[in-house]
PDB file of N, CA and C in Angstrom:
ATOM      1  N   UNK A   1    -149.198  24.050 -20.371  1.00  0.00           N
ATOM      2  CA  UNK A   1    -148.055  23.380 -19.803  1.00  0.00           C
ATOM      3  C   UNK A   1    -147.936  23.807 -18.344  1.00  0.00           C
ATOM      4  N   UNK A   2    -148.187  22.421 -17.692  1.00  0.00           N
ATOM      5  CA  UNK A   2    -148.042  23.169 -16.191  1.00  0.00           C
ATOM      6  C   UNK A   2    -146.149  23.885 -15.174  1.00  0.00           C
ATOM      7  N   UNK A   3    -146.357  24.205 -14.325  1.00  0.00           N
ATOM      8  CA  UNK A   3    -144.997  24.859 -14.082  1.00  0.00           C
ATOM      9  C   UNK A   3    -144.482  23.553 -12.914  1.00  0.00           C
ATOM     10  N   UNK A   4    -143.199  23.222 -12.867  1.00  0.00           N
ATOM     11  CA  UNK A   4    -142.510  22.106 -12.752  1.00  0.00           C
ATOM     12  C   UNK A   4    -141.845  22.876 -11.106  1.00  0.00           C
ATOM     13  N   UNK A   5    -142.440  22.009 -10.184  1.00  0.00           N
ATOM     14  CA  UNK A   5    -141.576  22.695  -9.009  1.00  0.00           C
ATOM     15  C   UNK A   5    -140.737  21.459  -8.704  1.00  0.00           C
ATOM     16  N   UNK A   6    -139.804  21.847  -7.090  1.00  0.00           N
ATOM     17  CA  UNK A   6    -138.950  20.930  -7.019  1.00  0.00           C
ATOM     18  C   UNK A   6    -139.707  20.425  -5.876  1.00  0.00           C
ATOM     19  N   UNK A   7    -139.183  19.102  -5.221  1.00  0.00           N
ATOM     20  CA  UNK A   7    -139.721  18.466  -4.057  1.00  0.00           C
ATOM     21  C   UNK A   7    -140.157  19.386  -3.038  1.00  0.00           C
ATOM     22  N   UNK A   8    -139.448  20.458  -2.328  1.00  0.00           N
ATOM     23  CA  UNK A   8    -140.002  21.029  -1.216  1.00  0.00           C
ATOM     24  C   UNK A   8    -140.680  22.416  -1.869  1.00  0.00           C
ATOM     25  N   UNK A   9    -140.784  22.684  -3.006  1.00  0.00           N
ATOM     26  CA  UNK A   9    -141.651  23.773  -2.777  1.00  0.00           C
ATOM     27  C   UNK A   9    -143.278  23.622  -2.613  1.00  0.00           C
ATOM     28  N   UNK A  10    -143.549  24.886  -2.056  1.00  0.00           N
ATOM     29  CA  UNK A  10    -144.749  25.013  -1.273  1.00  0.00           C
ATOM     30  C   UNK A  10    -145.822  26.217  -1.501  1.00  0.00           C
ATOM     31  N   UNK A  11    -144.816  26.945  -2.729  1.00  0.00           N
ATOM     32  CA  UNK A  11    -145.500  27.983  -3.682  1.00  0.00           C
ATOM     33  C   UNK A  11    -145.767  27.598  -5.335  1.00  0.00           C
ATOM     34  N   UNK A  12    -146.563  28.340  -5.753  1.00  0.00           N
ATOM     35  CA  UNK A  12    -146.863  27.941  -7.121  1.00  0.00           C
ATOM     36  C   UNK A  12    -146.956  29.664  -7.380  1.00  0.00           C
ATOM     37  N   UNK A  13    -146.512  30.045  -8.722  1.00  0.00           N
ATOM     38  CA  UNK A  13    -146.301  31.372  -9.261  1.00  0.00           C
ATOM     39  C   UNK A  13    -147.772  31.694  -8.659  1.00  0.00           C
ATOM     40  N   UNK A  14    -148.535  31.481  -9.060  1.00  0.00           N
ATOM     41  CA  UNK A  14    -149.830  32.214  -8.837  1.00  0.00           C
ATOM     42  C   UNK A  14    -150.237  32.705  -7.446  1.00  0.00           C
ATOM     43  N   UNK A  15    -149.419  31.295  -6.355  1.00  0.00           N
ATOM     44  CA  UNK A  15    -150.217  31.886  -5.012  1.00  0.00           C
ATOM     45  C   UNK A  15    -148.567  33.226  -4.820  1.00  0.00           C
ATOM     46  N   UNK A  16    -147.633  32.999  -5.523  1.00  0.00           N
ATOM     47  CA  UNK A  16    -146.467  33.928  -4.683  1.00  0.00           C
ATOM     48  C   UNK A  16    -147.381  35.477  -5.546  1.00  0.00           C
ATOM     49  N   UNK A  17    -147.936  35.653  -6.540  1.00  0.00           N
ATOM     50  CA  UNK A  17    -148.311  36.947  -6.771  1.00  0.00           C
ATOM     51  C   UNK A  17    -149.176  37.414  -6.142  1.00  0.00           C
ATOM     52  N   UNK A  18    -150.445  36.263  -5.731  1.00  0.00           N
ATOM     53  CA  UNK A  18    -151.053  36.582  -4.785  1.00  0.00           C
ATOM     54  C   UNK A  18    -150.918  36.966  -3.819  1.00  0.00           C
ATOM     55  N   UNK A  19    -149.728  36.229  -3.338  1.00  0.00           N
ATOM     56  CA  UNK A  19    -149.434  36.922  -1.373  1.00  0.00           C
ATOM     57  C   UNK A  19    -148.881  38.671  -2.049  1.00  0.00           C
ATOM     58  N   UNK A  20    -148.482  38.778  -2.812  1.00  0.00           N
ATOM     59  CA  UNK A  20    -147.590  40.051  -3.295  1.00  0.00           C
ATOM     60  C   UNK A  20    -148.607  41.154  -3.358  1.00  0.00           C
ATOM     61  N   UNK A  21    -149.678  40.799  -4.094  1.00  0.00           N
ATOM     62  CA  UNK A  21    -150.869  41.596  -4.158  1.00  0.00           C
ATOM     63  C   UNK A  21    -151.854  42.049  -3.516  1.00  0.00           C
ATOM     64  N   UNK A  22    -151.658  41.114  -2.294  1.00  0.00           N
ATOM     65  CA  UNK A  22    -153.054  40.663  -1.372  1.00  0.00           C
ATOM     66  C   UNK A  22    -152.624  41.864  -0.217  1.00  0.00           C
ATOM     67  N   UNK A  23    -153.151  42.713   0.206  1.00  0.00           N
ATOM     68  CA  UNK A  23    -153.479  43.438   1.668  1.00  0.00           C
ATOM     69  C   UNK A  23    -153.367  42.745   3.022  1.00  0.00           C
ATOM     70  N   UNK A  24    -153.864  40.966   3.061  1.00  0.00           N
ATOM     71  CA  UNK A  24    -154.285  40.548   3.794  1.00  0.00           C
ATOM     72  C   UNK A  24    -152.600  40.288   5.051  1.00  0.00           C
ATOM     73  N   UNK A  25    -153.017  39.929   5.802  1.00  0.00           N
ATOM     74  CA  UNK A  25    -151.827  40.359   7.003  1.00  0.00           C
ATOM     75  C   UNK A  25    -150.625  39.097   6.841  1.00  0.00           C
ATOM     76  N   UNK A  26    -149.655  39.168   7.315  1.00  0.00           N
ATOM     77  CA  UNK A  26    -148.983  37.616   7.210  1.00  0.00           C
ATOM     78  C   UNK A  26    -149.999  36.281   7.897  1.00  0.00           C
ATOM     79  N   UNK A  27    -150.371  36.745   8.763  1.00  0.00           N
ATOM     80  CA  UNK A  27    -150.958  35.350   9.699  1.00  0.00           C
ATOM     81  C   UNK A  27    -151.789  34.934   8.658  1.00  0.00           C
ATOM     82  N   UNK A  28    -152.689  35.648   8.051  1.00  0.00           N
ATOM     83  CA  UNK A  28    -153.895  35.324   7.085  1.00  0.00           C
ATOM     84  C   UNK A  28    -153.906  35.026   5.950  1.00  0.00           C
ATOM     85  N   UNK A  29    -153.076  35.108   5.425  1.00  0.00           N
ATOM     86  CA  UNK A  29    -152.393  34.408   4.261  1.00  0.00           C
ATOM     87  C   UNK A  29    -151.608  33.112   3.900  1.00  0.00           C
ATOM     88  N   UNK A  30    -150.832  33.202   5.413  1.00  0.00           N
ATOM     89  CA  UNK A  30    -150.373  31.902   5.958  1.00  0.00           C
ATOM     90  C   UNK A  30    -150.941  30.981   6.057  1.00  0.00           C
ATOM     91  N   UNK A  31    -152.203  31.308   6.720  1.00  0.00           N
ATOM     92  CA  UNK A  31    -153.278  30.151   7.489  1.00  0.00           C
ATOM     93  C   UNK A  31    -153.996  29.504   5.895  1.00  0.00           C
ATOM     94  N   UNK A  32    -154.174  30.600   4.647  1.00  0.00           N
ATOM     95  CA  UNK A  32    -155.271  30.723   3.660  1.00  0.00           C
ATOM     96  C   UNK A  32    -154.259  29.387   2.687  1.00  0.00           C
ATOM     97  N   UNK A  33    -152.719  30.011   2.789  1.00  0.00           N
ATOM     98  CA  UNK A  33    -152.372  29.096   1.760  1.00  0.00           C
ATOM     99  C   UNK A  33    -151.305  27.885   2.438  1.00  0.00           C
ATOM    100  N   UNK A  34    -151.581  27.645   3.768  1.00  0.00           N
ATOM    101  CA  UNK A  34    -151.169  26.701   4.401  1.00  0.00           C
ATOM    102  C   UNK A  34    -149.343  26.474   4.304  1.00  0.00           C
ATOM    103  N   UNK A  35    -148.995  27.847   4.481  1.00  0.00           N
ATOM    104  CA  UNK A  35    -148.124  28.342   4.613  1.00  0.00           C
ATOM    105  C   UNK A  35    -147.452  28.807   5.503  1.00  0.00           C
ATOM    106  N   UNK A  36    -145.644  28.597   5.490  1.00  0.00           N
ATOM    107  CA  UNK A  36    -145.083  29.744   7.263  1.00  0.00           C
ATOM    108  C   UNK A  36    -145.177  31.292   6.730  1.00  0.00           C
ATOM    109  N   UNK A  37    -145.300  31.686   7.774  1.00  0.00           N
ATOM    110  CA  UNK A  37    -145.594  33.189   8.022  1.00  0.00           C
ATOM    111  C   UNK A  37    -143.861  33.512   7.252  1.00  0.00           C
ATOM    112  N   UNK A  38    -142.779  32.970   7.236  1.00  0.00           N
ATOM    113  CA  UNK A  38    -141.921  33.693   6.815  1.00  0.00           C
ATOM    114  C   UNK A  38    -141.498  33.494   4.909  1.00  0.00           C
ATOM    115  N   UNK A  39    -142.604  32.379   5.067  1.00  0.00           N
ATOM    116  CA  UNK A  39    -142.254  32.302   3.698  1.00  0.00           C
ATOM    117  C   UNK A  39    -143.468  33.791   2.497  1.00  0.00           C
ATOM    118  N   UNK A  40    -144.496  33.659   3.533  1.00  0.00           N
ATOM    119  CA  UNK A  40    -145.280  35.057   2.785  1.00  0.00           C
ATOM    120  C   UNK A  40    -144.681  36.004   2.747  1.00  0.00           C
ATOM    121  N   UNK A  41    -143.812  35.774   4.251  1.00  0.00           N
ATOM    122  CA  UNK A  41    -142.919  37.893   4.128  1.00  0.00           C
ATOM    123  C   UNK A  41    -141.947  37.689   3.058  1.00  0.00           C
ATOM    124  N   UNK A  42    -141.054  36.523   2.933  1.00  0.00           N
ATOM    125  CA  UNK A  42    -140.033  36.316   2.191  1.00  0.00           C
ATOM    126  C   UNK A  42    -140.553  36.831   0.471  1.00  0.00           C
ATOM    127  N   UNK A  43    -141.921  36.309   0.105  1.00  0.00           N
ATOM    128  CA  UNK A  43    -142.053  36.423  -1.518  1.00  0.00           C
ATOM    129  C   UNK A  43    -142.708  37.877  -1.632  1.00  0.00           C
ATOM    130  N   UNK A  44    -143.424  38.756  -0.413  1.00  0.00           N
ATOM    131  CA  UNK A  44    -143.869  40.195  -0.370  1.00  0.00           C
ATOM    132  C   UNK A  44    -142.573  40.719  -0.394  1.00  0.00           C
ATOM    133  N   UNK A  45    -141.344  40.703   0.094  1.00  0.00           N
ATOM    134  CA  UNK A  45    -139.985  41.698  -0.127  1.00  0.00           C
ATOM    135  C   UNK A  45    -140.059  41.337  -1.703  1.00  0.00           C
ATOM    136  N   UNK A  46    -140.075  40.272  -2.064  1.00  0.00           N
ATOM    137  CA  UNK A  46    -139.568  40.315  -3.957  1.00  0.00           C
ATOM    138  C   UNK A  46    -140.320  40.956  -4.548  1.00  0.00           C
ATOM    139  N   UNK A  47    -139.795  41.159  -5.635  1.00  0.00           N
ATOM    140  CA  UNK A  47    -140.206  42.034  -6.678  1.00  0.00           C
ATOM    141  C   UNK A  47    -141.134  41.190  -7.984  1.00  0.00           C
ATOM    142  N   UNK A  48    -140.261  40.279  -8.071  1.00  0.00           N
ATOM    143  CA  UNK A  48    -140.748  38.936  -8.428  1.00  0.00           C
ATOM    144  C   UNK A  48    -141.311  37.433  -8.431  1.00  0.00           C
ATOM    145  N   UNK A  49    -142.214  37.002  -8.741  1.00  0.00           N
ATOM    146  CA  UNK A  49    -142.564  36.211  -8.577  1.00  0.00           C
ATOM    147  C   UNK A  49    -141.889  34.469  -9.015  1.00  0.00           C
ATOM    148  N   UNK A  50    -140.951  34.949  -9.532  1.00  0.00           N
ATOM    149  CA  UNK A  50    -140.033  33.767  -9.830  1.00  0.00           C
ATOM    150  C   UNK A  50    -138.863  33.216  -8.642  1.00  0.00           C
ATOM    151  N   UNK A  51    -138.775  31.161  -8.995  1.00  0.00           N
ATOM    152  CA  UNK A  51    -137.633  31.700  -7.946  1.00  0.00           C
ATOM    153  C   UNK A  51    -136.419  31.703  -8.425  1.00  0.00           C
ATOM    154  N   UNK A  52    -135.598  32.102  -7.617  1.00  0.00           N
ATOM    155  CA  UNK A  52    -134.017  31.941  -8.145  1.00  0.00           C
ATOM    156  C   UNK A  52    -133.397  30.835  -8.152  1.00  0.00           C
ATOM    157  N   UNK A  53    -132.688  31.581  -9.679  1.00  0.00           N
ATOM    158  CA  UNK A  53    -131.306  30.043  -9.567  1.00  0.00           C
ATOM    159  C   UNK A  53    -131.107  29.668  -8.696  1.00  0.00           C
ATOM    160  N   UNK A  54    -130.588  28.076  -8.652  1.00  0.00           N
ATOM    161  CA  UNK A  54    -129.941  27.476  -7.328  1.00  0.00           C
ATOM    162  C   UNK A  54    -129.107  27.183  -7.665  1.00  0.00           C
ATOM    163  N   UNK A  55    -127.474  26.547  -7.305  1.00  0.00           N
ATOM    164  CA  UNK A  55    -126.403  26.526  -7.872  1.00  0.00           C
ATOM    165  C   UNK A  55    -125.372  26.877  -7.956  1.00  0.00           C
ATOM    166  N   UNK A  56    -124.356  26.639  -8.521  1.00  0.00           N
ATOM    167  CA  UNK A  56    -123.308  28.101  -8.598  1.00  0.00           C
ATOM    168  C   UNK A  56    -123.706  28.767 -10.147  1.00  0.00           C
ATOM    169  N   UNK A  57    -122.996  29.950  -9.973  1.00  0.00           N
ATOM    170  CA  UNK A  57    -122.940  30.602 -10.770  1.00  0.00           C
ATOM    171  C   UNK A  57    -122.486  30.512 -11.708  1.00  0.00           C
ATOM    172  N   UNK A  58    -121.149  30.538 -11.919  1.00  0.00           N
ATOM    173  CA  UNK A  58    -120.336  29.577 -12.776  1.00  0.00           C
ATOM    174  C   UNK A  58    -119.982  27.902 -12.818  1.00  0.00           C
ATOM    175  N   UNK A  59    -120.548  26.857 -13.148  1.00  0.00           N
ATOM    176  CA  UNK A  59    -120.923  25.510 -13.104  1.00  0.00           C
ATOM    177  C   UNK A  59    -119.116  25.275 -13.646  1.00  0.00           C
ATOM    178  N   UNK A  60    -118.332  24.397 -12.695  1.00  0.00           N
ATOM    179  CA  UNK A  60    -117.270  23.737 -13.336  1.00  0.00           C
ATOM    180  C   UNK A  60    -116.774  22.638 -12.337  1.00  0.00           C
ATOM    181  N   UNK A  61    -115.778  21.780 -13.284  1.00  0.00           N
ATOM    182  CA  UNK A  61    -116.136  20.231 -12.641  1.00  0.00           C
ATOM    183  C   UNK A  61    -114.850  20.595 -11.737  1.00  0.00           C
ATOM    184  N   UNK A  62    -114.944  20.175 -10.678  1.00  0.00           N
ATOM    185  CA  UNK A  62    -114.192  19.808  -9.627  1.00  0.00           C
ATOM    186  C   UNK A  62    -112.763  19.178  -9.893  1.00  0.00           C
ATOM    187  N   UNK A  63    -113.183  18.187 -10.603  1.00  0.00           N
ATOM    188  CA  UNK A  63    -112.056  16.753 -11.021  1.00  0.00           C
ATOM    189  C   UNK A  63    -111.124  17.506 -12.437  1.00  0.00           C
ATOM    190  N   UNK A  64    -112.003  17.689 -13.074  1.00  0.00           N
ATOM    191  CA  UNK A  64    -111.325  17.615 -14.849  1.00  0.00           C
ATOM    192  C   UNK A  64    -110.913  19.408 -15.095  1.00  0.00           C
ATOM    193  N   UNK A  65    -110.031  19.243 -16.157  1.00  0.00           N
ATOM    194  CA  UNK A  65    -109.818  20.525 -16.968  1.00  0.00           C
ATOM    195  C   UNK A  65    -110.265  20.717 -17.944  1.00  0.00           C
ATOM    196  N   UNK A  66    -110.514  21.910 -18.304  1.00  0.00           N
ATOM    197  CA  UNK A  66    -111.512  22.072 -19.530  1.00  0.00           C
ATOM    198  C   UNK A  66    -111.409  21.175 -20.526  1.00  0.00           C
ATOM    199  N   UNK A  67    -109.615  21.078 -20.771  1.00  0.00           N
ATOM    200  CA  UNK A  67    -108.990  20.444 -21.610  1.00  0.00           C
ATOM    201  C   UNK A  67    -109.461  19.396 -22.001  1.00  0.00           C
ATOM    202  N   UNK A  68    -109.819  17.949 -20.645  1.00  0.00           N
ATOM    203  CA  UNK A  68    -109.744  16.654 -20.090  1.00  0.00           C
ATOM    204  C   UNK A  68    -111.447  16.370 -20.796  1.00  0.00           C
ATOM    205  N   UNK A  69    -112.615  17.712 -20.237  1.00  0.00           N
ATOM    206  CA  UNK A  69    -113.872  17.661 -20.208  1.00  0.00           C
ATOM    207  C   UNK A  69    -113.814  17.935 -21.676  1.00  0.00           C
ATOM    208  N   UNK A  70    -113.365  18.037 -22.420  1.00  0.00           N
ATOM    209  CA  UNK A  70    -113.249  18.208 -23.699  1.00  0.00           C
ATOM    210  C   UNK A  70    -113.204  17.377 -24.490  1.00  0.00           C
ATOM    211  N   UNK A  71    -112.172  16.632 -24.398  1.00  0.00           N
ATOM    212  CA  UNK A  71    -111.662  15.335 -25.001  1.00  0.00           C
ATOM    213  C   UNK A  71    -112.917  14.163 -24.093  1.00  0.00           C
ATOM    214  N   UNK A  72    -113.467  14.658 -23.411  1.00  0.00           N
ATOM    215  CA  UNK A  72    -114.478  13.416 -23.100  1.00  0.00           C
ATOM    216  C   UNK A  72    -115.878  13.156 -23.527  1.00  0.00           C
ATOM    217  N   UNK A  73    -116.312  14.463 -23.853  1.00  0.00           N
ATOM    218  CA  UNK A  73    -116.944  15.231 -23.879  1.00  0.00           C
ATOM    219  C   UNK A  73    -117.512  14.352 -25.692  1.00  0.00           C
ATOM    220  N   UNK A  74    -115.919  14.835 -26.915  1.00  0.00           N
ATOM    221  CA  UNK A  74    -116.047  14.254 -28.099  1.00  0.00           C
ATOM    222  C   UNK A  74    -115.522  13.393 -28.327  1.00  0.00           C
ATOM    223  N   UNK A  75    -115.179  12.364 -27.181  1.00  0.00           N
ATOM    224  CA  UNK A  75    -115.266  10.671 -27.212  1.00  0.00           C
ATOM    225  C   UNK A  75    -116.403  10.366 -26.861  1.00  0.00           C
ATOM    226  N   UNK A  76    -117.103  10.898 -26.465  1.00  0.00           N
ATOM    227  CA  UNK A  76    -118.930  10.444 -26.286  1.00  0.00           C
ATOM    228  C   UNK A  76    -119.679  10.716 -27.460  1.00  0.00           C
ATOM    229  N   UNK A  77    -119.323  11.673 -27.882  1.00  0.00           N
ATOM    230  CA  UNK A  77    -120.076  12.298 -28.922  1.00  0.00           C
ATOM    231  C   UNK A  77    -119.615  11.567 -30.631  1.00  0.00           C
ATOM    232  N   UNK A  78    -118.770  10.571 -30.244  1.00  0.00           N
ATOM    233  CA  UNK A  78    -117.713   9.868 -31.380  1.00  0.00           C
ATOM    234  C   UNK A  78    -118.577   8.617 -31.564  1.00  0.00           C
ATOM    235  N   UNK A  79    -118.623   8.114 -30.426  1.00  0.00           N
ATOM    236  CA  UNK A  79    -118.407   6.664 -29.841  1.00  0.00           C
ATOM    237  C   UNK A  79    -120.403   6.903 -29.724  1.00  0.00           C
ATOM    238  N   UNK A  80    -120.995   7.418 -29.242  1.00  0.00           N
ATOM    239  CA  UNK A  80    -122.084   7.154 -29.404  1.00  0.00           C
ATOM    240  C   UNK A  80    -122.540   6.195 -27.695  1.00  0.00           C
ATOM    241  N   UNK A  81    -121.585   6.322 -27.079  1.00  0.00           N
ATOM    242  CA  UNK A  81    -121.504   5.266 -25.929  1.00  0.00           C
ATOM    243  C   UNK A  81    -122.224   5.260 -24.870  1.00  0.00           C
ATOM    244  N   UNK A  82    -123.476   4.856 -23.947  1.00  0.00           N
ATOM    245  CA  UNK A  82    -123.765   5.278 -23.101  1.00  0.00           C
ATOM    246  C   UNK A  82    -122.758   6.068 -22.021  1.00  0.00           C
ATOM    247  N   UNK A  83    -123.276   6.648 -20.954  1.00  0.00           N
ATOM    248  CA  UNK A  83    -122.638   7.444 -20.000  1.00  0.00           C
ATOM    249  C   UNK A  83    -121.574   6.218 -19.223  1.00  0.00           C
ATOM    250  N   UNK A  84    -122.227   5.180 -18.697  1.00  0.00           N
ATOM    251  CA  UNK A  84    -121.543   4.070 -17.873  1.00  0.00           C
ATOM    252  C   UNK A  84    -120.482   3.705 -18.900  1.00  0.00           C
ATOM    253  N   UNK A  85    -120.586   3.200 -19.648  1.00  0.00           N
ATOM    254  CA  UNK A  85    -119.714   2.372 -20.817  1.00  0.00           C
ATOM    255  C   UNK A  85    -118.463   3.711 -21.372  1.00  0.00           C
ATOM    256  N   UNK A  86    -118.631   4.866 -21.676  1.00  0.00           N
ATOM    257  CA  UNK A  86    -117.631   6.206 -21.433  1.00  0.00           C
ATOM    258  C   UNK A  86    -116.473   6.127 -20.105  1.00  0.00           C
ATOM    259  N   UNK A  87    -117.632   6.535 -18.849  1.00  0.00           N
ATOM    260  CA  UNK A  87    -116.813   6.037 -18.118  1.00  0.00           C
ATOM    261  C   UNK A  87    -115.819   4.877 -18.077  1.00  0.00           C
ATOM    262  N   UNK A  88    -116.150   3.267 -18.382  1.00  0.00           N
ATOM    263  CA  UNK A  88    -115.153   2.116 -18.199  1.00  0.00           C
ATOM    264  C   UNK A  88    -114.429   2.412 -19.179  1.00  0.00           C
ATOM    265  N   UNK A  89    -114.642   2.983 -20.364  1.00  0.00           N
ATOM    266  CA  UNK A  89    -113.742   3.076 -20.937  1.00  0.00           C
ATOM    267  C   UNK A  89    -112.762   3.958 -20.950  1.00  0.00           C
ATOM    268  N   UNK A  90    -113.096   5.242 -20.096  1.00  0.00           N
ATOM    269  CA  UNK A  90    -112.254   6.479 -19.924  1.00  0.00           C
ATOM    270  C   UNK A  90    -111.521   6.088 -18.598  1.00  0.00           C
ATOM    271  N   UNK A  91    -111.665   5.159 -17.593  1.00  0.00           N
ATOM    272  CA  UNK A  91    -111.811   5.371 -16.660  1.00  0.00           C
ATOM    273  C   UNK A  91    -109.917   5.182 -15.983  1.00  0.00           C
ATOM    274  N   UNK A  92    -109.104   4.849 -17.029  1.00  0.00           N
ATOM    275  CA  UNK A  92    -107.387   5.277 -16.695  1.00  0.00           C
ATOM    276  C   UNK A  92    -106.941   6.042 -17.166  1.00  0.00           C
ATOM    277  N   UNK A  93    -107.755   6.906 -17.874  1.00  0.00           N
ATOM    278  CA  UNK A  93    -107.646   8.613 -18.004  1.00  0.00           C
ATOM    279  C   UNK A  93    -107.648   9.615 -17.335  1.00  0.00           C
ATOM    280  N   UNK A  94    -109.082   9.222 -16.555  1.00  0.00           N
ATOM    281  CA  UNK A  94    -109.438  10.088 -16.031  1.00  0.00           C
ATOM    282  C   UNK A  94    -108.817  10.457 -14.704  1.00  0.00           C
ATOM    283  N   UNK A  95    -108.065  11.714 -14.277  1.00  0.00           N
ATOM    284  CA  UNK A  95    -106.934  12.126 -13.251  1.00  0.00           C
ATOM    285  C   UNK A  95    -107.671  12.122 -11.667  1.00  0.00           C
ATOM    286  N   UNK A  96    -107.281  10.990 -11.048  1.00  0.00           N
ATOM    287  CA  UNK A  96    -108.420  11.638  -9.789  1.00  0.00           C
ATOM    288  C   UNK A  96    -107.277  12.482  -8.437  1.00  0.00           C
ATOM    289  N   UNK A  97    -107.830  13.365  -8.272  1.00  0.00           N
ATOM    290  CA  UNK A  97    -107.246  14.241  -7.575  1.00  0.00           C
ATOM    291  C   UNK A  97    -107.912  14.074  -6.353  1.00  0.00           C
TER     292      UNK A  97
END
């Protein structure tokens, strides 16, 4: 199973352990894996070769209360309804702030 990056990345686990492992200088590593020089120094400070979450930390909706995301949550899960069709039907419920 291959590993799933996002649009701009420009590392793959294997070359970030490599730069981690490798002796070779920033410029030369850069040039080898067609890379910026700050992104080699950036993955040699880690410890790891993974990258980090992106995101917040704690994920919560802006608009709704737990309460609101709740009750919508098992009217979808009732109703069987696509996402669009939830919405028109939720949609003088739902509190816009």
């Amino acid at each position: 199973m291959g590993q799933v990056l996002h649009g701009c990345a420009t590392t793959t686990e294997a070359i970030r352990r490599a730069i981690q492992n490798s002796e070779e200088s920033l410029r030369a590593l850069s040039k080898r894996y067609g890379i910026n020089e700050k992104t080699v120094a950036k993955w040699r400070k880690r410890t790891s070769a993974a990258d980090l979450p992106t995101g917040p930390r704690e994920p919560k909706s802006t608009v709704l209360s737990g309460e609101d995301e709740a009750i919508i949550v098992a009217f979808r899960r009732h109703t069987l309804l696509p996402l669009d069709d939830c919405l028109y039907s939720l949609q003088a419920t739902i509190p816009r702030r």
